[in-house]
Structures are given as structure tokens and as C-alpha cells.
PDB file of N, CA and C in Angstrom:
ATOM      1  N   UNK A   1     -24.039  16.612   1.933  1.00  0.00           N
ATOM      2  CA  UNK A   1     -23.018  15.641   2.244  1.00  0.00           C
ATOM      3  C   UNK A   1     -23.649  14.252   2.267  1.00  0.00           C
ATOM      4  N   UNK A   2     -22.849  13.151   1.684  1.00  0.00           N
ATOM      5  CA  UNK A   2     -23.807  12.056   1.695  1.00  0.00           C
ATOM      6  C   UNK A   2     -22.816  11.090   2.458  1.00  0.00           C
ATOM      7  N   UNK A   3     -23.517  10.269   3.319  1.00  0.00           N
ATOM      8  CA  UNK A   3     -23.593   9.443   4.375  1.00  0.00           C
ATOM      9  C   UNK A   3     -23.615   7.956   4.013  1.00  0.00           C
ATOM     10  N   UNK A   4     -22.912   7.042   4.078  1.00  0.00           N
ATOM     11  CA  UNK A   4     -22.682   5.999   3.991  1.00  0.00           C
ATOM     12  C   UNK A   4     -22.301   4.519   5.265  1.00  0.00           C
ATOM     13  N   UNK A   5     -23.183   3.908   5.198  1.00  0.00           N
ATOM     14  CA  UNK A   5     -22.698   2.667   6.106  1.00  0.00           C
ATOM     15  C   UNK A   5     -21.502   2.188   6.163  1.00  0.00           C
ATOM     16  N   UNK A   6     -20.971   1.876   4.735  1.00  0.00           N
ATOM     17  CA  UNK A   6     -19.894   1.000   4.412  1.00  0.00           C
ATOM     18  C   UNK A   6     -19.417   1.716   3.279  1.00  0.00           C
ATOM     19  N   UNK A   7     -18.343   1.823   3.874  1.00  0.00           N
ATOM     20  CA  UNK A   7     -17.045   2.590   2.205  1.00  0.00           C
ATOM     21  C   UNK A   7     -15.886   1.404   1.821  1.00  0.00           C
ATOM     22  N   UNK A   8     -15.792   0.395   0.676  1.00  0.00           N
ATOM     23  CA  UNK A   8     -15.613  -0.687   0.605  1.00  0.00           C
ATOM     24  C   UNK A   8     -13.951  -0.116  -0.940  1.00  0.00           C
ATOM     25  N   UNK A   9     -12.992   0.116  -0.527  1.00  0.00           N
ATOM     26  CA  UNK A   9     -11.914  -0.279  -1.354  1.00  0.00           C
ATOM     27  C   UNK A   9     -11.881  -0.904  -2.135  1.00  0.00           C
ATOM     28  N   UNK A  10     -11.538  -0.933  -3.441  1.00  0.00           N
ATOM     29  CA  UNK A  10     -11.335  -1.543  -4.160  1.00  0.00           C
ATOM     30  C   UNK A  10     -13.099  -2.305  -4.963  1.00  0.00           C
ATOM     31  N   UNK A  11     -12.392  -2.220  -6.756  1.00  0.00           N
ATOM     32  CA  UNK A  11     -13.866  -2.553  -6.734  1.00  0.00           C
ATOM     33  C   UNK A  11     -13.894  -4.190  -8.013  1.00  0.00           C
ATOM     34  N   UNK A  12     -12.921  -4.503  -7.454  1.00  0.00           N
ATOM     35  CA  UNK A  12     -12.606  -5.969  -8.153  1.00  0.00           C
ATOM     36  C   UNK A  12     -13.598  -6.750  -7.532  1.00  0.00           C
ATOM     37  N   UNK A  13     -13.630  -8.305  -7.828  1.00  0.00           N
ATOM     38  CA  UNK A  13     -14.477  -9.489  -7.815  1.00  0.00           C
ATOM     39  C   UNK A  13     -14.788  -9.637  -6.333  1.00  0.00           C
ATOM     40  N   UNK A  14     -14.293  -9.364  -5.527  1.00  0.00           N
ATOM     41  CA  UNK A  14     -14.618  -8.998  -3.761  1.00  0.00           C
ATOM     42  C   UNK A  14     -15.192  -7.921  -3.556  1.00  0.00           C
ATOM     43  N   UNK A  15     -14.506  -6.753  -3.886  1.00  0.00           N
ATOM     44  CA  UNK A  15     -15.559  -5.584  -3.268  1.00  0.00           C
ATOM     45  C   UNK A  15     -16.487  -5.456  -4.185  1.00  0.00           C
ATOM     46  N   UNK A  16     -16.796  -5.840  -5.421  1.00  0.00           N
ATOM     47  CA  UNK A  16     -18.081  -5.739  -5.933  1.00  0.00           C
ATOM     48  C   UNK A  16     -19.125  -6.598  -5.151  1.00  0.00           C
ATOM     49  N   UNK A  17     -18.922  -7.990  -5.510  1.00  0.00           N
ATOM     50  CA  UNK A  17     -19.774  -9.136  -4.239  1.00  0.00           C
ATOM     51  C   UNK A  17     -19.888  -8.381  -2.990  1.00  0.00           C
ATOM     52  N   UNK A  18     -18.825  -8.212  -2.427  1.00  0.00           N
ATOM     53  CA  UNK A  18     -19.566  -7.580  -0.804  1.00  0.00           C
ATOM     54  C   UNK A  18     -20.464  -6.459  -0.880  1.00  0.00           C
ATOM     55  N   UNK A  19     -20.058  -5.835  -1.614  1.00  0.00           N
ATOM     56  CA  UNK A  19     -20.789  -4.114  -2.208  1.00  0.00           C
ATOM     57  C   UNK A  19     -22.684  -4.702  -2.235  1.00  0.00           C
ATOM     58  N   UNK A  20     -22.051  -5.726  -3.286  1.00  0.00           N
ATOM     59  CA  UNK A  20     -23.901  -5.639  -3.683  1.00  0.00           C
ATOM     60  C   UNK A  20     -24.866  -6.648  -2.345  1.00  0.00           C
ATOM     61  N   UNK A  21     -23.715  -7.874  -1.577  1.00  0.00           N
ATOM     62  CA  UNK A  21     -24.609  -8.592  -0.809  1.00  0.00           C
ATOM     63  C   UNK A  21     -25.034  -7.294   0.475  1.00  0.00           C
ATOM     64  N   UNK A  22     -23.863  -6.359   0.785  1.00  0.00           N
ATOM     65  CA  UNK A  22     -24.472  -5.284   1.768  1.00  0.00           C
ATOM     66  C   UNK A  22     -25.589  -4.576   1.272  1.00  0.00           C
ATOM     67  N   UNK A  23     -25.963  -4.503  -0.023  1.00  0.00           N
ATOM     68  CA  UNK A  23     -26.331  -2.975  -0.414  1.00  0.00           C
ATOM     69  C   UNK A  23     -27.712  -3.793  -0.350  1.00  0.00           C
ATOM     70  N   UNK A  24     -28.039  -5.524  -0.711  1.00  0.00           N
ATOM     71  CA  UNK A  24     -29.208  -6.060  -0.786  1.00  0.00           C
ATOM     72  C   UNK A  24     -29.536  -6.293   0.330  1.00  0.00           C
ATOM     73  N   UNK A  25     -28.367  -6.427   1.347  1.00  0.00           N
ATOM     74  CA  UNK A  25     -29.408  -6.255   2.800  1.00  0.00           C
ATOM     75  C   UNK A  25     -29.748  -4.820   3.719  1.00  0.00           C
ATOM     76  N   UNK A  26     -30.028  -3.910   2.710  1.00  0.00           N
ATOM     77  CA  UNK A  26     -30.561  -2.453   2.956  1.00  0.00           C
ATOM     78  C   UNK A  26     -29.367  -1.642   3.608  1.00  0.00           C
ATOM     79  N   UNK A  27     -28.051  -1.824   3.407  1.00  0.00           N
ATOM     80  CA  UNK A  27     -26.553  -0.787   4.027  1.00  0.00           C
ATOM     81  C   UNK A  27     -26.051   0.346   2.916  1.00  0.00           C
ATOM     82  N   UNK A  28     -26.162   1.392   2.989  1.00  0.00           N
ATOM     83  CA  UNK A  28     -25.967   2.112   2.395  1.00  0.00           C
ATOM     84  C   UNK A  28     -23.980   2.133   1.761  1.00  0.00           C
ATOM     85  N   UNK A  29     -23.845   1.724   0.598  1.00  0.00           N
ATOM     86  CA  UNK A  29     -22.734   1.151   0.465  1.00  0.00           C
ATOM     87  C   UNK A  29     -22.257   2.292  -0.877  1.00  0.00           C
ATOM     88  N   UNK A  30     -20.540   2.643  -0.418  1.00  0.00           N
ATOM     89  CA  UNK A  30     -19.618   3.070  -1.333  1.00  0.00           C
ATOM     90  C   UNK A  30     -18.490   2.295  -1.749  1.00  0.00           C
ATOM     91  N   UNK A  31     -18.867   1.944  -3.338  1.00  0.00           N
ATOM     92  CA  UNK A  31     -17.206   1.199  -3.684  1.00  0.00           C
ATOM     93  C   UNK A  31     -16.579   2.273  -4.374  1.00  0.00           C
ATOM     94  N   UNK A  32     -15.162   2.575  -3.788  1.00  0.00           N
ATOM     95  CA  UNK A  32     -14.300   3.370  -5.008  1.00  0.00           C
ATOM     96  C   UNK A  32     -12.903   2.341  -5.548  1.00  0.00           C
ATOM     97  N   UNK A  33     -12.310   2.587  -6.435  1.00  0.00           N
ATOM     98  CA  UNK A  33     -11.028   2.018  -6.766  1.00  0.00           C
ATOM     99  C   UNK A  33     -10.431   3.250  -7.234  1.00  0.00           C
ATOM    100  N   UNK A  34      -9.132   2.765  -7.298  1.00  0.00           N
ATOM    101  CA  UNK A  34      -8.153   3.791  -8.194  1.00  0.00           C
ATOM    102  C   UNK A  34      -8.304   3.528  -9.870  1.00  0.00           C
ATOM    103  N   UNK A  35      -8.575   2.940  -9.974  1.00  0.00           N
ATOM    104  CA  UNK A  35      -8.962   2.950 -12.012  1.00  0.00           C
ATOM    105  C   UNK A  35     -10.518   3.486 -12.098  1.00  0.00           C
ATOM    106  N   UNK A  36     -10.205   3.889 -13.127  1.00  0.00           N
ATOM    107  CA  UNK A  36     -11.547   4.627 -14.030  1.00  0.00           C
ATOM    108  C   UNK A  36     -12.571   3.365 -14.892  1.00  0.00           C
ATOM    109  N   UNK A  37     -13.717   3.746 -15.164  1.00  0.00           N
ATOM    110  CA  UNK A  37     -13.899   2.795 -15.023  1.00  0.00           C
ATOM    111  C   UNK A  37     -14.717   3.186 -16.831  1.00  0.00           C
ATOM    112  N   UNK A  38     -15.358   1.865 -17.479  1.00  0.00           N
ATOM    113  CA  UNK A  38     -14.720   0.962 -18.078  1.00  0.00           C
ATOM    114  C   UNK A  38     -13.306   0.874 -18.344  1.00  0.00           C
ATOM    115  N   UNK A  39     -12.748  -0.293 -17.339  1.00  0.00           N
ATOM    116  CA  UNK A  39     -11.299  -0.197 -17.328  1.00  0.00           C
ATOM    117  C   UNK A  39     -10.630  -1.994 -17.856  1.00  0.00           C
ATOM    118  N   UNK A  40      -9.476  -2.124 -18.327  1.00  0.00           N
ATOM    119  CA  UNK A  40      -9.301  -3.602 -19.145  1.00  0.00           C
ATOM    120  C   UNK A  40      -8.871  -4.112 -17.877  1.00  0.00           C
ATOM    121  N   UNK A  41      -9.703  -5.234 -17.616  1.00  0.00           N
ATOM    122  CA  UNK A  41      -9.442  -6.454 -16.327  1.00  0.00           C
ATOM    123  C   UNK A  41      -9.117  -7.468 -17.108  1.00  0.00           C
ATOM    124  N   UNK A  42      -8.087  -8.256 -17.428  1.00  0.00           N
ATOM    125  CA  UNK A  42      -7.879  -9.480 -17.790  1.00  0.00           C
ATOM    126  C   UNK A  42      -8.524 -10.653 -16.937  1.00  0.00           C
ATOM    127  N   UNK A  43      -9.110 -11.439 -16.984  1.00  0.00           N
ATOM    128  CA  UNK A  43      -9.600 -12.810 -16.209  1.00  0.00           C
ATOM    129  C   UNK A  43      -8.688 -13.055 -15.048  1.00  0.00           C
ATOM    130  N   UNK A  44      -9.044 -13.720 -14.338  1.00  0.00           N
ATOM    131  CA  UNK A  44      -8.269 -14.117 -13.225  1.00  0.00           C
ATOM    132  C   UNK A  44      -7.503 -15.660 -14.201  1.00  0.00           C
ATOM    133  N   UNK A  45      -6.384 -15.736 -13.818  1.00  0.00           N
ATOM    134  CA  UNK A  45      -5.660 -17.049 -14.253  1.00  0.00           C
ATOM    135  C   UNK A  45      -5.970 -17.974 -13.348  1.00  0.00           C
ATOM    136  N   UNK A  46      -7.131 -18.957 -13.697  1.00  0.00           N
ATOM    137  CA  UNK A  46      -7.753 -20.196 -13.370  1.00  0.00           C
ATOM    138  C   UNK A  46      -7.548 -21.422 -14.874  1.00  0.00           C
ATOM    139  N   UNK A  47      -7.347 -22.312 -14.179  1.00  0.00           N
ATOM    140  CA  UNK A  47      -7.166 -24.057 -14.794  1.00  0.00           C
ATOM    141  C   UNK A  47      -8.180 -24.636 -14.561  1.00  0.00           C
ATOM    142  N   UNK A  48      -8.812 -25.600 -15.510  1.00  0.00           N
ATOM    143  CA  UNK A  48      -9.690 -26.263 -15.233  1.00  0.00           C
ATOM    144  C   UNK A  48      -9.525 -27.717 -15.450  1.00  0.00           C
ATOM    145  N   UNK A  49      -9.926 -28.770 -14.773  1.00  0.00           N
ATOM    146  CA  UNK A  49      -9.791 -30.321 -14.816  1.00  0.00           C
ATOM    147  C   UNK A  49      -9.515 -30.613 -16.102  1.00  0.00           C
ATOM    148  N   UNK A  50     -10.277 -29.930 -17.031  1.00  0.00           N
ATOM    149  CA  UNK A  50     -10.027 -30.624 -18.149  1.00  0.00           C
ATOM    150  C   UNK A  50      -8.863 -29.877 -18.956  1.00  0.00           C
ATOM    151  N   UNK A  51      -8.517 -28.743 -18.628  1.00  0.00           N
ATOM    152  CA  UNK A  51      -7.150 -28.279 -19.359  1.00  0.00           C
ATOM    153  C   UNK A  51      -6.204 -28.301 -18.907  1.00  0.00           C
ATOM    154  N   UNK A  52      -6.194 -29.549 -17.543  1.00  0.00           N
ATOM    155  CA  UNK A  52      -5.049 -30.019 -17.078  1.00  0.00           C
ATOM    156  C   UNK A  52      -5.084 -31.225 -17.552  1.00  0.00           C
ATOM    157  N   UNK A  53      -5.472 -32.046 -18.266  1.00  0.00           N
ATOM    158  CA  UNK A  53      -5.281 -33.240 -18.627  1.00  0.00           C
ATOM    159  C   UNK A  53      -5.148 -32.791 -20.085  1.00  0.00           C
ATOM    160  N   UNK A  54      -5.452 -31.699 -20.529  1.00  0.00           N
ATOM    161  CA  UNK A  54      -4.907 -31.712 -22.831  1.00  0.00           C
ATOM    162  C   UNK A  54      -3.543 -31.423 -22.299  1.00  0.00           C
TER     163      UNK A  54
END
């Protein structure tokens, strides 16, 4: 049976970051999600200064 510090939901742009800053300060860390994984993530919809002014 394997034993874990932290079991972390979800494994988008947050629980990956938290996943790995726990796992680099020695916490034994589980991320699961409900998708399989290589799975199609579209980008997050972000604007940038300059493609608000074209």
C-alpha cells in the first residue's frame, strides 16, 4: 500500500506547480485528474499589451 503526504486533485497549471513545489521540498505527493493523460489542453485565454492595442 503506498502512503502519501499530499493527494492533490486535479492536475492542471495549479496542481502541477503545487505537486512539484511540495514534492521539491521532500512531501511525498499524489496528483490524479479525471482525464487520461496525454490529453488536448487548449492554452489558457490570455491578452497581451500588445494585442490589445493591433
Amino acid at each position: 500500500m503506498n502512503f502519501f503526504d499530499v493527494i492533490i486533485c486535479g492536475a492542471g497549471p495549479a496542481g502541477s506547480t503545487c505537486g512539484r513545489i511540495l514534492a521539491t521540498k521532500g512531501l511525498k505527493v499524489l496528483i490524479v485528474d479525471k482525464e487520461k493523460f496525454p490529453r488536448y489542453k487548449p492554452c489558457a485565454g490570455g491578452l497581451t499589451g500588445r494585442s490589445l492595442q493591433e
